[in-house]
Protein backbone atom coordinates (compact mmCIF):
# COMPACT_ATOMS: atom_id res chain seq x y z
CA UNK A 1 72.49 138.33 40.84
CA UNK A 2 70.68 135.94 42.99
CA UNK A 3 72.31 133.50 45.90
CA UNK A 4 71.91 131.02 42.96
CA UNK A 5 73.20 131.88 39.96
CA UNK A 6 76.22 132.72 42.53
CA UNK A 7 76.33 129.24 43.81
CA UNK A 8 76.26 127.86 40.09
CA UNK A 9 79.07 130.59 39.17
CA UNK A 10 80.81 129.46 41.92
CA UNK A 11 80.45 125.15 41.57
CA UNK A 12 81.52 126.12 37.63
CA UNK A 13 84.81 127.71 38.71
CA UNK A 14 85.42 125.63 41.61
CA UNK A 15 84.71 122.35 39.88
CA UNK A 16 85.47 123.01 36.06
CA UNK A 17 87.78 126.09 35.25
CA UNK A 18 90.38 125.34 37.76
CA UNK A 19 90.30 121.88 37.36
CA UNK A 20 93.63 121.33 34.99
CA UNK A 21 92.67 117.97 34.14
CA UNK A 22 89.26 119.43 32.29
CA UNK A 23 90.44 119.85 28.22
CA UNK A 24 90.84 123.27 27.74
CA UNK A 25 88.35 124.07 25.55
CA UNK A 26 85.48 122.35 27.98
CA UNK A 27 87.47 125.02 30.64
CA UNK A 28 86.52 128.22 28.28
CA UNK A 29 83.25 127.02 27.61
CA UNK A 30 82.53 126.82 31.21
CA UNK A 31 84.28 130.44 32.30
CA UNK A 32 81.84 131.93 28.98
CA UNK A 33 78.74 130.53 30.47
CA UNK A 34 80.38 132.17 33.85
CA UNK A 35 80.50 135.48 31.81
CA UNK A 36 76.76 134.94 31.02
CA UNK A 37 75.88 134.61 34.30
CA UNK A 38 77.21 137.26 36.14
CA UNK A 39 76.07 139.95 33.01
CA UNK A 40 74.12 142.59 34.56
CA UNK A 41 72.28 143.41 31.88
CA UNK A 42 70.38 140.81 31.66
CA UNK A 43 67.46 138.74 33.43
CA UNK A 44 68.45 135.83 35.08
CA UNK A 45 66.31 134.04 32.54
CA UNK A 46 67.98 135.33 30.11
CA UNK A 47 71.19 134.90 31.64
CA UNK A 48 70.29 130.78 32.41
CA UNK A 49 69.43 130.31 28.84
CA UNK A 50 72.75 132.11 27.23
CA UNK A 51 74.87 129.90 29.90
CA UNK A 52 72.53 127.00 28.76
CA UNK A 53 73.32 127.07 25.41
CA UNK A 54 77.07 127.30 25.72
CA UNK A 55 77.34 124.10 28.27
CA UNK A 56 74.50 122.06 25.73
CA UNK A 57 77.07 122.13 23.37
CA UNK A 58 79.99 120.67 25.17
CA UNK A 59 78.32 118.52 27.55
CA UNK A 60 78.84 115.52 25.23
CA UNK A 61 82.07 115.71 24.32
CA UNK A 62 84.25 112.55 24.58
CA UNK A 63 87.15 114.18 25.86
CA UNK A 64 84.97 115.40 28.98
CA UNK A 65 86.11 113.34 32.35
CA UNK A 66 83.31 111.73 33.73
CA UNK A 67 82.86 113.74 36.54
CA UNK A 68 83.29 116.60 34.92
CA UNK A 69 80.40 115.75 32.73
CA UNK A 70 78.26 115.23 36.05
CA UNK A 71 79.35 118.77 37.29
CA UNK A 72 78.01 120.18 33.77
CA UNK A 73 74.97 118.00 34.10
CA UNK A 74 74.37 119.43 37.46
CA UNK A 75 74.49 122.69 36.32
CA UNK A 76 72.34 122.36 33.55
CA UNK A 77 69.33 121.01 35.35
CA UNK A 78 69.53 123.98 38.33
CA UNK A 79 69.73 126.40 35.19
CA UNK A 80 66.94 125.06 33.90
CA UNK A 81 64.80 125.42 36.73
CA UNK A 82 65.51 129.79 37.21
CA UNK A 83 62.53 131.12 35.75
């Protein structure tokens, strides 16, 4: 896994899954794109997409604090970018 996909894994937990304050379900979607990342099995491509996917879908939801929602936003665009 490469220094970063680490530092994402890392700003996800840090910043989302051990924030108590995040809605639970916004804190499992988070720790499954986490799962995705650190998946040996995979590409990191393939890896950024799968975590892509599962943040997409929760990045607009109203119950998200607002800088939550930047953390996620974050995230998403430096996923984007691993090729």
């Amino acid at each position: 896994m490469g220094d970063r996909i680490q530092n994402l894994v890392d700003y996800l937990h840090n910043y989302v899954v051990t924030d108590t304050m995040v809605p639970r379900n916004i804190r499992k979607a988070a720790s499954d794109a986490i799962e995705q990342l650190q998946n040996k099995e995979n590409e990191d491509k393939v890896k950024a997409y799968a975590a892509i996917e599962l943040l997409d879908e929760i990045s607009n939801d109203p119950n998200m604090p607002m800088h939550t929602r930047t953390v996620i936003w974050e995230v998403l665009s430096e996923l984007e970018k691993i090729e």
